[in-house]
Protein backbone atom coordinates (compact mmCIF):
# COMPACT_ATOMS: atom_id res chain seq x y z
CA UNK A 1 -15.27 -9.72 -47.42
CA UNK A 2 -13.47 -7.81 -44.76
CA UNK A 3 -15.12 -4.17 -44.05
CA UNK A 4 -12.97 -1.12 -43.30
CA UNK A 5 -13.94 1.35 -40.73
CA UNK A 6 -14.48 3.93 -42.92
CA UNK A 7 -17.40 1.87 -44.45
CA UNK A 8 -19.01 2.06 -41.13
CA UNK A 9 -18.73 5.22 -40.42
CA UNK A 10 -22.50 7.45 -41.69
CA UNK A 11 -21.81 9.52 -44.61
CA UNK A 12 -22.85 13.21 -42.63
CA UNK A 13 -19.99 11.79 -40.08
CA UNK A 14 -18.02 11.67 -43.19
CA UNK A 15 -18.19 14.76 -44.37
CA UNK A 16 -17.50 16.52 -40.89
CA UNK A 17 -14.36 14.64 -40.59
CA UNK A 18 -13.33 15.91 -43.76
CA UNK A 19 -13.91 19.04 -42.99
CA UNK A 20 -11.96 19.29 -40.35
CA UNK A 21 -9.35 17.50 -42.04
CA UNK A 22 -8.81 20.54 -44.14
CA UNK A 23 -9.02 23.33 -41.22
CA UNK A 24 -6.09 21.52 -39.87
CA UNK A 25 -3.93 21.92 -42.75
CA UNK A 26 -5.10 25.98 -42.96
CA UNK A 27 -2.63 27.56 -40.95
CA UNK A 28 -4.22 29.59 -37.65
CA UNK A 29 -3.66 33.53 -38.06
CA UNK A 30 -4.81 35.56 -35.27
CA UNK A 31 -8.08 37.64 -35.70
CA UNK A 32 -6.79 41.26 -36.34
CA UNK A 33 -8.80 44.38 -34.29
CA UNK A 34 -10.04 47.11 -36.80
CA UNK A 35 -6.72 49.58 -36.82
CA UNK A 36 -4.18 47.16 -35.38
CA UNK A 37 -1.34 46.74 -37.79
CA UNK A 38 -0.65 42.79 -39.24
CA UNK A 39 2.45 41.61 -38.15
CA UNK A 40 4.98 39.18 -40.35
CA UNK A 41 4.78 35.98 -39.64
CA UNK A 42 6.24 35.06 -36.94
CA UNK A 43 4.53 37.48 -34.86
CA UNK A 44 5.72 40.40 -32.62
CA UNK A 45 5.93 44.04 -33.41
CA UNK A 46 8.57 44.07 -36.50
CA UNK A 47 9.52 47.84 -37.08
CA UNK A 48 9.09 46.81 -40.55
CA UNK A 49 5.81 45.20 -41.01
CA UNK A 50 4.52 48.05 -43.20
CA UNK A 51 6.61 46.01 -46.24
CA UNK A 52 5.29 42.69 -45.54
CA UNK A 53 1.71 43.86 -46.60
CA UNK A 54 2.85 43.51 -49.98
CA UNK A 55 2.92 39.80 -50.91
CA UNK A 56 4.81 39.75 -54.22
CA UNK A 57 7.75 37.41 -53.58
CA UNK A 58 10.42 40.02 -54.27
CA UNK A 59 9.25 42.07 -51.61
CA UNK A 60 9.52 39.15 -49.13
CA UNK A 61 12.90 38.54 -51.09
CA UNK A 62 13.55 42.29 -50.16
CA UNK A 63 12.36 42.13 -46.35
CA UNK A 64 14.45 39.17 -45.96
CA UNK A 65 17.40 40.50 -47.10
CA UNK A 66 17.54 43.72 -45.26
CA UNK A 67 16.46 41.77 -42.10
CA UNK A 68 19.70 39.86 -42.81
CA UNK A 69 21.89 42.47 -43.52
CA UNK A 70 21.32 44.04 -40.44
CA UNK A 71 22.33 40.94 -38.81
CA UNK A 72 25.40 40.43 -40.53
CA UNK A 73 25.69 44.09 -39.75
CA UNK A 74 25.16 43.44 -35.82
CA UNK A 75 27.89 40.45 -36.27
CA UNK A 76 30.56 42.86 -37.81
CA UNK A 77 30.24 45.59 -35.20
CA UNK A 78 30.54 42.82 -32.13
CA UNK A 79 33.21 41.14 -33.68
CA UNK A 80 34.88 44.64 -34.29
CA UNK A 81 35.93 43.83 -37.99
CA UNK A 82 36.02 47.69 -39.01
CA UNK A 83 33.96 46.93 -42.37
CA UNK A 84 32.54 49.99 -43.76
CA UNK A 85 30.43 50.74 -47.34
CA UNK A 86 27.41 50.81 -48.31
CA UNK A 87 26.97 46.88 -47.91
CA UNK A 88 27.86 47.67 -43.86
CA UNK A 89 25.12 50.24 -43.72
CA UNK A 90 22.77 50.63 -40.88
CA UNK A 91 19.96 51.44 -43.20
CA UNK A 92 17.42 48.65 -43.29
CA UNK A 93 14.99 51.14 -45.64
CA UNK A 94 18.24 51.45 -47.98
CA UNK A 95 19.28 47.61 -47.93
CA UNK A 96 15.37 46.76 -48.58
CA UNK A 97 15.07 49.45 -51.40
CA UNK A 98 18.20 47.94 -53.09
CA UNK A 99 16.57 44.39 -52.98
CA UNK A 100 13.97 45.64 -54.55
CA UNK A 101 15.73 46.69 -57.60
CA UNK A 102 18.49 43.92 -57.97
CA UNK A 103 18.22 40.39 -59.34
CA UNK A 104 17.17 38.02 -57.03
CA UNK A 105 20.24 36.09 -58.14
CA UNK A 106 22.39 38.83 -57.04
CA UNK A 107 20.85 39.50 -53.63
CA UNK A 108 21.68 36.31 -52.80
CA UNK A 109 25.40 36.68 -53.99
CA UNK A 110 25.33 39.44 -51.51
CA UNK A 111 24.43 37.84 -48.50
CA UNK A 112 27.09 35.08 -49.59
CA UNK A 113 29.85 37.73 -49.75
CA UNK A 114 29.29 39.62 -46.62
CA UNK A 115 29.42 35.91 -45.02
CA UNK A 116 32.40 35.29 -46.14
CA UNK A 117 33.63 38.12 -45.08
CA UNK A 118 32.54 38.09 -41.65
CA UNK A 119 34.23 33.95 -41.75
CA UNK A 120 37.35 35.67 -42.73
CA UNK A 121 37.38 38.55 -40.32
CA UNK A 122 36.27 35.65 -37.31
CA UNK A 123 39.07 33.87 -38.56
CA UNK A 124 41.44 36.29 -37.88
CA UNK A 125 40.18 37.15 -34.42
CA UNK A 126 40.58 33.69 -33.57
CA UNK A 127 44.42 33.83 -34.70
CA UNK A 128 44.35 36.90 -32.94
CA UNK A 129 43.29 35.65 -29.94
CA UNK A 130 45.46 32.43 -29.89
CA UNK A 131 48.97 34.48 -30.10
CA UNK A 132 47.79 37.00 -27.34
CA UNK A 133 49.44 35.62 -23.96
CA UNK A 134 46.89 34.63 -21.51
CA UNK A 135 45.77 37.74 -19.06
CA UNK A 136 48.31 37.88 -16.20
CA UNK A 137 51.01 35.79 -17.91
CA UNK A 138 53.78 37.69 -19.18
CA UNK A 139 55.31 35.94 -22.19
């Protein structure tokens, strides 16, 4: 009979490596001074932390949303597409509040139509871009 070398290892030896087994599947959060706000995850100062001490998945739903609005937001206004609305706001509180309220199914819709919005208007800036004459060439 062969032995494995669990079998040889004591039981107390065991139980310790079991134990820290499990603390290394627990993932590591930073200890937090009395008064000092939790950050997301992710760490770093988010101007928006306050909503992430709510757990419920539609406020993370909501969080993530307006986080990504604001991006898509950020793309439009480099890319100069001229998009205005209420979906191009610059109102994270707003775009969070209205995630809040909607269908999760429809937030996502959202996020899907201001993409393809900003593929269409990078589309045409690309078009754009290939009919202008190089700089310094006249034709």
């Amino acid at each position: 009979m062969t032995m494995s070398p669990l079998n040889m290892v004591p039981a107390s030896m065991k139980a310790t490596l079991l134990i820290l087994a499990c603390l290394a599947l627990v993932p590591v959060t930073a200890t937090a001074q009395p008064g000092s706000p939790s950050y997301p995850p992710g760490g770093g100062p988010d101007p928006h932390y306050r909503h992430y001490q709510h757990e419920h998945p539609k406020h993370r739903l909501a969080h993530w949303y307006a986080v990504e609005s604001m991006r898509q937001n950020e793309e439009s206004r480099r890319m100069m597409c001229g998009f205005s609305g209420q979906r191009w706001a610059l109102d994270w509180d707003m775009h969070y509040r209205w995630a809040l309220r909607a269908n999760p199914n429809r937030v996502y819709r959202e996020i899907e139509q201001r993409d393809r919005h900003l593929a269409r208007c990078r589309s045409n800036k690309l078009r754009e871009h290939r009919r202008r004459p190089p700089p310094g060439r006249p034709y």
